[in-house]
C-alpha atoms as a PDB file:
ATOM      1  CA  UNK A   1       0.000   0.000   0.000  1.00  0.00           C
ATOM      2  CA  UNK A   2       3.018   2.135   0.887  1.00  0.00           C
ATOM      3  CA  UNK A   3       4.337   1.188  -2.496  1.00  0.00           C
ATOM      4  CA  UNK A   4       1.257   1.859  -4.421  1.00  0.00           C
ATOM      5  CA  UNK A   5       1.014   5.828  -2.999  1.00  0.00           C
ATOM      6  CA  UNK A   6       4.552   6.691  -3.843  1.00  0.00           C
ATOM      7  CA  UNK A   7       3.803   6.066  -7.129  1.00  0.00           C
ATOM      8  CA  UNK A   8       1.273   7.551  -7.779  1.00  0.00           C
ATOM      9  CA  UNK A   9       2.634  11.085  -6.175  1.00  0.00           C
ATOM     10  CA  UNK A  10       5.316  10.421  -8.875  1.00  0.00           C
ATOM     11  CA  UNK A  11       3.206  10.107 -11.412  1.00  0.00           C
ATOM     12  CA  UNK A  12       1.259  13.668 -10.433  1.00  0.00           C
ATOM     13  CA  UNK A  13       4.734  15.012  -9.938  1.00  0.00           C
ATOM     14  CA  UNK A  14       5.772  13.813 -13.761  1.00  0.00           C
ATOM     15  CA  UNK A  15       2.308  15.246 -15.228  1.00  0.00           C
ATOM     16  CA  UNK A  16       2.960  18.979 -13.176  1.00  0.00           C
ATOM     17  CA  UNK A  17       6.412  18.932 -14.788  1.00  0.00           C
ATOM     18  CA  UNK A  18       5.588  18.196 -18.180  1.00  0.00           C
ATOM     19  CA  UNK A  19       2.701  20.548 -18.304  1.00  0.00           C
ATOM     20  CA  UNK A  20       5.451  23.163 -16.904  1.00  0.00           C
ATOM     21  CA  UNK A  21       7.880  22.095 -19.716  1.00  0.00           C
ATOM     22  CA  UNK A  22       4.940  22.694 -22.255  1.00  0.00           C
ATOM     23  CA  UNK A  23       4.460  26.208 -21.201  1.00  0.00           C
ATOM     24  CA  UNK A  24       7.814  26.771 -21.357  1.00  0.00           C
ATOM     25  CA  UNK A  25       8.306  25.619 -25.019  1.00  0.00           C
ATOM     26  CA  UNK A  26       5.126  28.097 -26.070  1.00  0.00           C
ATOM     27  CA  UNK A  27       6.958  30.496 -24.337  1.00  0.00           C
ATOM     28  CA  UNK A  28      10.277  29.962 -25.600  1.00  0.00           C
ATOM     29  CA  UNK A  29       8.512  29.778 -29.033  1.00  0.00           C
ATOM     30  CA  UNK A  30       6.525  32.881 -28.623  1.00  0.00           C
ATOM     31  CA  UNK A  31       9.899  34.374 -28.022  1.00  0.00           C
ATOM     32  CA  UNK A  32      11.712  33.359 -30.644  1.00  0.00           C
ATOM     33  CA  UNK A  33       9.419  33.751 -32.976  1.00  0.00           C
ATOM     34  CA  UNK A  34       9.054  37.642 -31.851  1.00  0.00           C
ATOM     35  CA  UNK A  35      12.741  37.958 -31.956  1.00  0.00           C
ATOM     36  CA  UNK A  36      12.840  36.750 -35.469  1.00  0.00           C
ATOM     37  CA  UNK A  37      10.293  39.617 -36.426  1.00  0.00           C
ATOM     38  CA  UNK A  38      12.313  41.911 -34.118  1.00  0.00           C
ATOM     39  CA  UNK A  39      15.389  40.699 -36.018  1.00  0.00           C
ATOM     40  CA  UNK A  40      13.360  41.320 -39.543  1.00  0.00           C
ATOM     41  CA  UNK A  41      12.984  45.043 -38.175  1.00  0.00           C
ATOM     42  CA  UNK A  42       9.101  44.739 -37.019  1.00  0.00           C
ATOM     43  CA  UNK A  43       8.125  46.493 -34.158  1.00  0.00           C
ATOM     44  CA  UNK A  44       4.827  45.601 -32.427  1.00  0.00           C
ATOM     45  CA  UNK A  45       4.750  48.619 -30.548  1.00  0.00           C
ATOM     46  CA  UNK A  46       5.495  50.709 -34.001  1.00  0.00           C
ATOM     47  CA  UNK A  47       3.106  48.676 -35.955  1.00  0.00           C
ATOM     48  CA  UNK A  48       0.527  49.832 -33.442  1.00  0.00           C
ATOM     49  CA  UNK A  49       1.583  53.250 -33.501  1.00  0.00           C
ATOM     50  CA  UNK A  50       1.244  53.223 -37.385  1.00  0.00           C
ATOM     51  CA  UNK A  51      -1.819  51.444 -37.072  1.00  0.00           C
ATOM     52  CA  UNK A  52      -3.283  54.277 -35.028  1.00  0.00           C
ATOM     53  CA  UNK A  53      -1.949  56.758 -37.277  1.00  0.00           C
ATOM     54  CA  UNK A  54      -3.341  55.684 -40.270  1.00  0.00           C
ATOM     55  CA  UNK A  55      -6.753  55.037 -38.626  1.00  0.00           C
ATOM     56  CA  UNK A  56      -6.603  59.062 -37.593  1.00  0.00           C
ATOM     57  CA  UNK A  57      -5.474  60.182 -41.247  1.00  0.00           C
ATOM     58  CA  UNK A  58      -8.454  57.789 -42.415  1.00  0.00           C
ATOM     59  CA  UNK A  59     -11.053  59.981 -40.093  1.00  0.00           C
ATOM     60  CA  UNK A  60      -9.560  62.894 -41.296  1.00  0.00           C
ATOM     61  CA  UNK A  61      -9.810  62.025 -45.218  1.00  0.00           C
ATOM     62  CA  UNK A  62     -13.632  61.173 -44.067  1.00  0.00           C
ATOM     63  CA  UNK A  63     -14.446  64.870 -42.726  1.00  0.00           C
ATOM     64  CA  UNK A  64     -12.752  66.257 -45.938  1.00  0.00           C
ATOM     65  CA  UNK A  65     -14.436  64.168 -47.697  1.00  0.00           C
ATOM     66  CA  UNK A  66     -17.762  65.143 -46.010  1.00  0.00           C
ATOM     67  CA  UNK A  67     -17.005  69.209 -46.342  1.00  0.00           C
ATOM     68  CA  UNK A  68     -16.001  68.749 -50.185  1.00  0.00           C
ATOM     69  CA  UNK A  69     -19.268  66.995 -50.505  1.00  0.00           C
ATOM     70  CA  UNK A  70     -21.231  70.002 -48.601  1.00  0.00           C
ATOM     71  CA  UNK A  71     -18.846  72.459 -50.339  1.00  0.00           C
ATOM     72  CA  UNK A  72     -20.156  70.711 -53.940  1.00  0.00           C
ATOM     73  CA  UNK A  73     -24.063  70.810 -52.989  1.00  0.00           C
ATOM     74  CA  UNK A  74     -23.656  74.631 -51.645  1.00  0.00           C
ATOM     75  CA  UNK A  75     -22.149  75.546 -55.181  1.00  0.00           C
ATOM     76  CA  UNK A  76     -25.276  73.161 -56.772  1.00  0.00           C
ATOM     77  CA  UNK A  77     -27.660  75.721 -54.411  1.00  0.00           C
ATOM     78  CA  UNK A  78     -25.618  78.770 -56.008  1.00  0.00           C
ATOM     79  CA  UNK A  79     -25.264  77.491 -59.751  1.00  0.00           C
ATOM     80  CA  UNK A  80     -29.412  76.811 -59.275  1.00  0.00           C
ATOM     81  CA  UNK A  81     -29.865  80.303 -57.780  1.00  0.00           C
ATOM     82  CA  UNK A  82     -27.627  82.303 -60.117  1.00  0.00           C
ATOM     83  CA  UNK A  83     -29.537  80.348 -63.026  1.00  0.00           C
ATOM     84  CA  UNK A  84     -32.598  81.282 -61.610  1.00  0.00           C
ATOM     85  CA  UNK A  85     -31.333  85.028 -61.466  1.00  0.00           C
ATOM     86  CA  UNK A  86     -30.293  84.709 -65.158  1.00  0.00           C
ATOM     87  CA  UNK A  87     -33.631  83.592 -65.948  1.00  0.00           C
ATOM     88  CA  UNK A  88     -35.723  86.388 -64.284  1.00  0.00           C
ATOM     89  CA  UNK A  89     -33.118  89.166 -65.566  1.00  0.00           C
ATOM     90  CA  UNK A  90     -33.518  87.550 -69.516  1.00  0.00           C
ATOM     91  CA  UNK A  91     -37.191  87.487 -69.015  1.00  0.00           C
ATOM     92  CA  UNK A  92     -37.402  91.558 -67.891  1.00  0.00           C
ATOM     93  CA  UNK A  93     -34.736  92.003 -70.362  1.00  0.00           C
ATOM     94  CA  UNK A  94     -36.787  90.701 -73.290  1.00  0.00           C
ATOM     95  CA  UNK A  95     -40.071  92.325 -71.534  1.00  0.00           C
ATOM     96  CA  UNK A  96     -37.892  95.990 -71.759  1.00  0.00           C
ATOM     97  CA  UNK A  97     -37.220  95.573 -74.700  1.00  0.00           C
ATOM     98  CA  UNK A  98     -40.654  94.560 -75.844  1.00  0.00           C
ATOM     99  CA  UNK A  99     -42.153  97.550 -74.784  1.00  0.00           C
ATOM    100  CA  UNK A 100     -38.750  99.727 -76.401  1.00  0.00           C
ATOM    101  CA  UNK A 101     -40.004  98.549 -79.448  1.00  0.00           C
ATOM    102  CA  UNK A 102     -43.486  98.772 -78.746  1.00  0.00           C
ATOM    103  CA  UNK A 103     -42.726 102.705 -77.979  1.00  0.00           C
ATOM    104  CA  UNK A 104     -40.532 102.931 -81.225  1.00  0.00           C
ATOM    105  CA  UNK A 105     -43.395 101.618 -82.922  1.00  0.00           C
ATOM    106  CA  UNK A 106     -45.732 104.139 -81.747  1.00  0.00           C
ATOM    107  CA  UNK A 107     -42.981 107.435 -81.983  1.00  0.00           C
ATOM    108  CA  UNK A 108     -43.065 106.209 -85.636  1.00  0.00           C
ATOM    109  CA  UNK A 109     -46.571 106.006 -85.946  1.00  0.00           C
ATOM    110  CA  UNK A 110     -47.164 109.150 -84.536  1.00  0.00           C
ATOM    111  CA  UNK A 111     -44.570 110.748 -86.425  1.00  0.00           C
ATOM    112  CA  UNK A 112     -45.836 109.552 -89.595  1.00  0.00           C
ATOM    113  CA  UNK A 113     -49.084 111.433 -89.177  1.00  0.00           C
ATOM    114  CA  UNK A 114     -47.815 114.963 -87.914  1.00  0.00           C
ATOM    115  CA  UNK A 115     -44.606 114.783 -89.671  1.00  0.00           C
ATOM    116  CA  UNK A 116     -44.160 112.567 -92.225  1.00  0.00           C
ATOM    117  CA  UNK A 117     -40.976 111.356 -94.323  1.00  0.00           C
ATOM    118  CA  UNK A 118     -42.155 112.531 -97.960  1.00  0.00           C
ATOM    119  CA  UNK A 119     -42.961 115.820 -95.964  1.00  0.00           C
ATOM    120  CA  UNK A 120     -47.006 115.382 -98.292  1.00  0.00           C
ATOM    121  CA  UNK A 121     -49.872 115.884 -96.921  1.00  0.00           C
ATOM    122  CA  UNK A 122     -53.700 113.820 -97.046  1.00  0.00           C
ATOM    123  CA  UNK A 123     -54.455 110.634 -96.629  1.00  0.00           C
ATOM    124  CA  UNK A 124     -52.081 107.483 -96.695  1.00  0.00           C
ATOM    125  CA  UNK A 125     -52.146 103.855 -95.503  1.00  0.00           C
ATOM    126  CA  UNK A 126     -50.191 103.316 -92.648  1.00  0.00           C
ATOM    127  CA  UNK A 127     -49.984  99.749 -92.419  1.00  0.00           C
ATOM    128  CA  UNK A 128     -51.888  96.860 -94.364  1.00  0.00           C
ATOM    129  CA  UNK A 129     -51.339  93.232 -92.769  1.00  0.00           C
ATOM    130  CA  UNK A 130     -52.674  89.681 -93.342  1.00  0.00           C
ATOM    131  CA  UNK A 131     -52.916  86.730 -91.196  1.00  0.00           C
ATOM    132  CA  UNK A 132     -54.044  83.301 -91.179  1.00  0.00           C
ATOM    133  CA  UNK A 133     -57.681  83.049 -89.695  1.00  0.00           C
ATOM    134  CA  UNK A 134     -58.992  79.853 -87.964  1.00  0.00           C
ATOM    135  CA  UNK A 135     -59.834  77.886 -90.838  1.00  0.00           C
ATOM    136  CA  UNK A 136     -58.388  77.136 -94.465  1.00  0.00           C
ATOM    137  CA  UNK A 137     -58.669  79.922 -96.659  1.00  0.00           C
ATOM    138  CA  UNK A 138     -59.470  82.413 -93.741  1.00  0.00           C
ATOM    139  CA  UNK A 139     -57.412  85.674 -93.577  1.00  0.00           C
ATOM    140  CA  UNK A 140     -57.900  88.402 -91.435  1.00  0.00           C
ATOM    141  CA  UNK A 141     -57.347  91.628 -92.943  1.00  0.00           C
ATOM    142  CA  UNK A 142     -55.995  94.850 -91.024  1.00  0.00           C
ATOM    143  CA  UNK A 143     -55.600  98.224 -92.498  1.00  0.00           C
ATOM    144  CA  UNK A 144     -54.416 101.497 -90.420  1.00  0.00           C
ATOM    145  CA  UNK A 145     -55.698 104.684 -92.343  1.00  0.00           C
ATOM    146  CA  UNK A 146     -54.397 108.353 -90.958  1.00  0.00           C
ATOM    147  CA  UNK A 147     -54.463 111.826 -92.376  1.00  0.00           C
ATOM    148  CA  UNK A 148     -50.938 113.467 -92.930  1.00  0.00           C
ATOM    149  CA  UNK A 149     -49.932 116.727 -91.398  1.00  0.00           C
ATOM    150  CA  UNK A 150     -53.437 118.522 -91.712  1.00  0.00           C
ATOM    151  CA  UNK A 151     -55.730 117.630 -89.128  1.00  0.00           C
ATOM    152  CA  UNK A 152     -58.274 120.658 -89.344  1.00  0.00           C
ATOM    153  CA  UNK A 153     -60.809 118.452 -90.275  1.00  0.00           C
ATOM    154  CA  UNK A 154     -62.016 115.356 -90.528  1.00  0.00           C
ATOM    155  CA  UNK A 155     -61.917 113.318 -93.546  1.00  0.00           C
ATOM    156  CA  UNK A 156     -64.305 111.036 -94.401  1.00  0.00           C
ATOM    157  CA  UNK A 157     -64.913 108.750 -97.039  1.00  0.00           C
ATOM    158  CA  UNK A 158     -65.147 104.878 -98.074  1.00  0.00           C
ATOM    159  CA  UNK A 159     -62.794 101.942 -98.480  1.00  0.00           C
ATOM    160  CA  UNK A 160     -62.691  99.499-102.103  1.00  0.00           C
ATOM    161  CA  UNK A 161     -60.821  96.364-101.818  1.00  0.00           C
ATOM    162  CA  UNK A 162     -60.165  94.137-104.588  1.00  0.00           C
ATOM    163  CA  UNK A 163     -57.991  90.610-104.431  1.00  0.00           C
ATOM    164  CA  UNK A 164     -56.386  90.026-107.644  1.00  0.00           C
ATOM    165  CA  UNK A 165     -54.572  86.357-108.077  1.00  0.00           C
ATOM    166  CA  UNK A 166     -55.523  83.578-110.591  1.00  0.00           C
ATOM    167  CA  UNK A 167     -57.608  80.946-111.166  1.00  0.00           C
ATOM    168  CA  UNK A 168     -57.253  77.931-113.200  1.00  0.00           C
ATOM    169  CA  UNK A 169     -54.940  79.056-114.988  1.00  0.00           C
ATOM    170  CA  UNK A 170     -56.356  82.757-115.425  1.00  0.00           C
ATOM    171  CA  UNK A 171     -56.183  86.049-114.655  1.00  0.00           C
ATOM    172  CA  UNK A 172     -59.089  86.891-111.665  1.00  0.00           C
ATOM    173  CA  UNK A 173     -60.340  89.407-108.900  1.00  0.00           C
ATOM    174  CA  UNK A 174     -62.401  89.298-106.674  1.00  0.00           C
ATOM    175  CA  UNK A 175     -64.022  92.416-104.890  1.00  0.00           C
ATOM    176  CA  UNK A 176     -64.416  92.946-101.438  1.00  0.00           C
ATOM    177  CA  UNK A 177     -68.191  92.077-100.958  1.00  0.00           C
ATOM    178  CA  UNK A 178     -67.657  88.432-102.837  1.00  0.00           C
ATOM    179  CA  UNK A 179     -65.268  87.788-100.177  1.00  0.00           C
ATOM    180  CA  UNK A 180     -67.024  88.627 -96.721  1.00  0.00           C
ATOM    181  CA  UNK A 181     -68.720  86.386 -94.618  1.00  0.00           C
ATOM    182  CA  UNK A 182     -72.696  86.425 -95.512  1.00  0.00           C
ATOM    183  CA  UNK A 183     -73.252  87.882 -92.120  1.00  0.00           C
ATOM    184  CA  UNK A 184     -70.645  90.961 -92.289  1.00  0.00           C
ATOM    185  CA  UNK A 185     -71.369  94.288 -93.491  1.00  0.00           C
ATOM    186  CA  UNK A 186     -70.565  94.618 -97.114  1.00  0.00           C
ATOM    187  CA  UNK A 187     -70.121  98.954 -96.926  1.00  0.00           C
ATOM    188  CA  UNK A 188     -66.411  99.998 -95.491  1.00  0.00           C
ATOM    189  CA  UNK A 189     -67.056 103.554 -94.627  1.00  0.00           C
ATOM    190  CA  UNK A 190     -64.448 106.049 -92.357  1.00  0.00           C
ATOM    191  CA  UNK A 191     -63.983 109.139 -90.806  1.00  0.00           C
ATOM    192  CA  UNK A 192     -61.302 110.870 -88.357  1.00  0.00           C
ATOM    193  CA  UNK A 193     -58.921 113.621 -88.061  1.00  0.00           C
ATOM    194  CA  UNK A 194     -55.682 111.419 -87.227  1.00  0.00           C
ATOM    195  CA  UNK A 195     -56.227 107.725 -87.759  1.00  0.00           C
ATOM    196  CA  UNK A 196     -58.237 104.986 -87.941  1.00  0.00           C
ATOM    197  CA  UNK A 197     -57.431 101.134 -88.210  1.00  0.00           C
ATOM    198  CA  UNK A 198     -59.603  98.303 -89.296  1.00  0.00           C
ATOM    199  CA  UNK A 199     -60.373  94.749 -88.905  1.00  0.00           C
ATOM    200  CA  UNK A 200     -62.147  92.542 -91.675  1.00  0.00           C
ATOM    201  CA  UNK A 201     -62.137  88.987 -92.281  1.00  0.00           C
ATOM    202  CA  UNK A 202     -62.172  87.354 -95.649  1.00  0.00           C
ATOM    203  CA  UNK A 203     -62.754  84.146 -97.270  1.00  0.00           C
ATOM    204  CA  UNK A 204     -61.340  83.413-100.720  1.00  0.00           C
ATOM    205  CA  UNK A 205     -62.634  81.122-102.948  1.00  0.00           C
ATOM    206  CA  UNK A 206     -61.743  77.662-103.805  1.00  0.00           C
ATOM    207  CA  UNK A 207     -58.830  77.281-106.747  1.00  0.00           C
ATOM    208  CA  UNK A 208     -58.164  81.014-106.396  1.00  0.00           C
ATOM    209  CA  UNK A 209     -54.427  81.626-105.590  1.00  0.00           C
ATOM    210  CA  UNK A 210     -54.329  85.603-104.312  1.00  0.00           C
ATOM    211  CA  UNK A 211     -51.380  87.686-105.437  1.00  0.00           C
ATOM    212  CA  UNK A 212     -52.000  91.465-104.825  1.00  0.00           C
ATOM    213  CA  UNK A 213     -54.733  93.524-103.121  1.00  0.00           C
ATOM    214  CA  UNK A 214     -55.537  96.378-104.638  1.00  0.00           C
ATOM    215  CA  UNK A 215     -57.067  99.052-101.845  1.00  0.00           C
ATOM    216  CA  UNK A 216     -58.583 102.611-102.825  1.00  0.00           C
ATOM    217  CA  UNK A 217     -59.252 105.111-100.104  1.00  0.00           C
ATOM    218  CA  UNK A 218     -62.086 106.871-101.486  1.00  0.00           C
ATOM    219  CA  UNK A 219     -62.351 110.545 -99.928  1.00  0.00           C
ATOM    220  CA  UNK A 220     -65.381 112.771 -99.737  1.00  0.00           C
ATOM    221  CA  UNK A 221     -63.903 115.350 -97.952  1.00  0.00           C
ATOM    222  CA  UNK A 222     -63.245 118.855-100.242  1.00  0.00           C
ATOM    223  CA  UNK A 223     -59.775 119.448-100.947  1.00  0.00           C
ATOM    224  CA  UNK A 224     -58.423 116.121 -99.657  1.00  0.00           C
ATOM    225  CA  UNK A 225     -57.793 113.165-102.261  1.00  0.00           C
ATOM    226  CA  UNK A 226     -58.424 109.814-102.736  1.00  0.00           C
ATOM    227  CA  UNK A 227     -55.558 107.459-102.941  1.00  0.00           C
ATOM    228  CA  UNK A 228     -54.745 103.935-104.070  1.00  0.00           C
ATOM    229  CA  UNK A 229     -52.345 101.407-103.431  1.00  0.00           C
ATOM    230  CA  UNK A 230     -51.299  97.754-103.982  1.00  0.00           C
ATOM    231  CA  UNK A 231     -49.857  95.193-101.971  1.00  0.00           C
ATOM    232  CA  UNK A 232     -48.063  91.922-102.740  1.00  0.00           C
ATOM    233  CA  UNK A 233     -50.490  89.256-101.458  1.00  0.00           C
ATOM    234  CA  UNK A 234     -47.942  87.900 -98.412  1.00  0.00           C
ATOM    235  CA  UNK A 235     -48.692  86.292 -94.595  1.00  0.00           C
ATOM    236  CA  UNK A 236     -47.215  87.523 -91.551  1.00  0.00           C
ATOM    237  CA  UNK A 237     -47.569  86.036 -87.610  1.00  0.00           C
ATOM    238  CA  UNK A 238     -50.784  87.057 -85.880  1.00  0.00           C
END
């Protein structure tokens, strides 16, 4: 029994040792194997160092990175703005010069009937336009009448139109009246001192193909004349 109990206290005694000599080899190993690196110039405690480093120049890239991106959507805000401002200056810009012209337009009227270029007196068409109308082969007519330089009195008197074109193949006018709608007054009388512009829609036939108008400004006035003039048969915007 004495016998048996000495042995096995050896035996515990062996297993303590060996685990101790098992430690020691991971040690040993652990050591060697960081002197080797040591030897191969790496440096846990500069690896760490670096690690940290890189990790701060990484957070610092990421706020750049953020204020570039608020920096780009703050010159988005601008670029939208200052298009925005181009927009609303072009559009007054246009709307100026609208009216400019508008004004010209009316300095030239004006000056057309109290002082005009040829320096003759009476009456004279001012303007004669035609436009499209709703429906093929509608035009709507617009004549501006005004008495030159003399406005003592009023002159009155009545307006002939006559469309002159072809049709199949021949020569053909049409007067005034054969063109109105059956509803509109056929008689195109006027009278003012300075001006007076008109409105009349026409109709032409089918197969005619217009190429002049002939209007005559028929006075009735004493000692102001009637006048006449043609026009090339051509389309402008409404």
């Amino acid at each position: 029994m004495a016998r048996s109990h000495l042995q096995s206290h050896g035996t515990g005694r062996n297993l303590v040792f060996g685990a101790l000599l098992a430690l020691l080899a991971l040690v040993a190993g652990y050591l060697v194997f960081e002197y080797g690196r040591i030897s191969a110039g790496y440096d846990v405690l500069d690896a760490a160092a670096q690690r940290a480093e890189l990790e701060d120049h990484i957070d610092s890239l990421d706020v750049h990175i953020a204020e570039l991106k608020q920096e780009v959507a703050q010159l988005e805000t601008d670029r939208e703005i200052d298009r925005e401002a181009y927009r609303r200056i072009e559009g007054s810009l246009l709307s100026l010069q609208a009216k400019i012209q508008e004004q010209q337009d009316a300095i030239a009227f004006y000056r057309g009937i109290v002082s005009p270029a040829d320096g003759r007196p009476g009456l004279r068409v001012q303007d004669f336009r035609l436009t499209r109308g709703a429906v093929e082969r509608e035009f709507k007519l617009r004549l501006v009448l005004v008495q030159a330089m003399k406005h003592d009195r009023k002159v009155s008197g009545d307006v002939a139109l006559t469309v002159e074109g072809s049709e199949e193949g021949q020569a053909k006018s049409y007067p005034l009246a054969a063109l109105l709608p059956a509803s509109a007054d056929k008689a195109w009388p006027f009278s003012f001192r300075y001006f007076q512009d008109f409105d009349r829609q026409i109709v032409l036939p089918d197969g005619f193909t217009p190429e002049r108008v002939r209007v005559e400004v028929r006075s009735r006035t004493r000692s102001i004349k009637s006048i006449e003039e043609s026009f090339a048969w051509a389309t402008s915007q409404g």
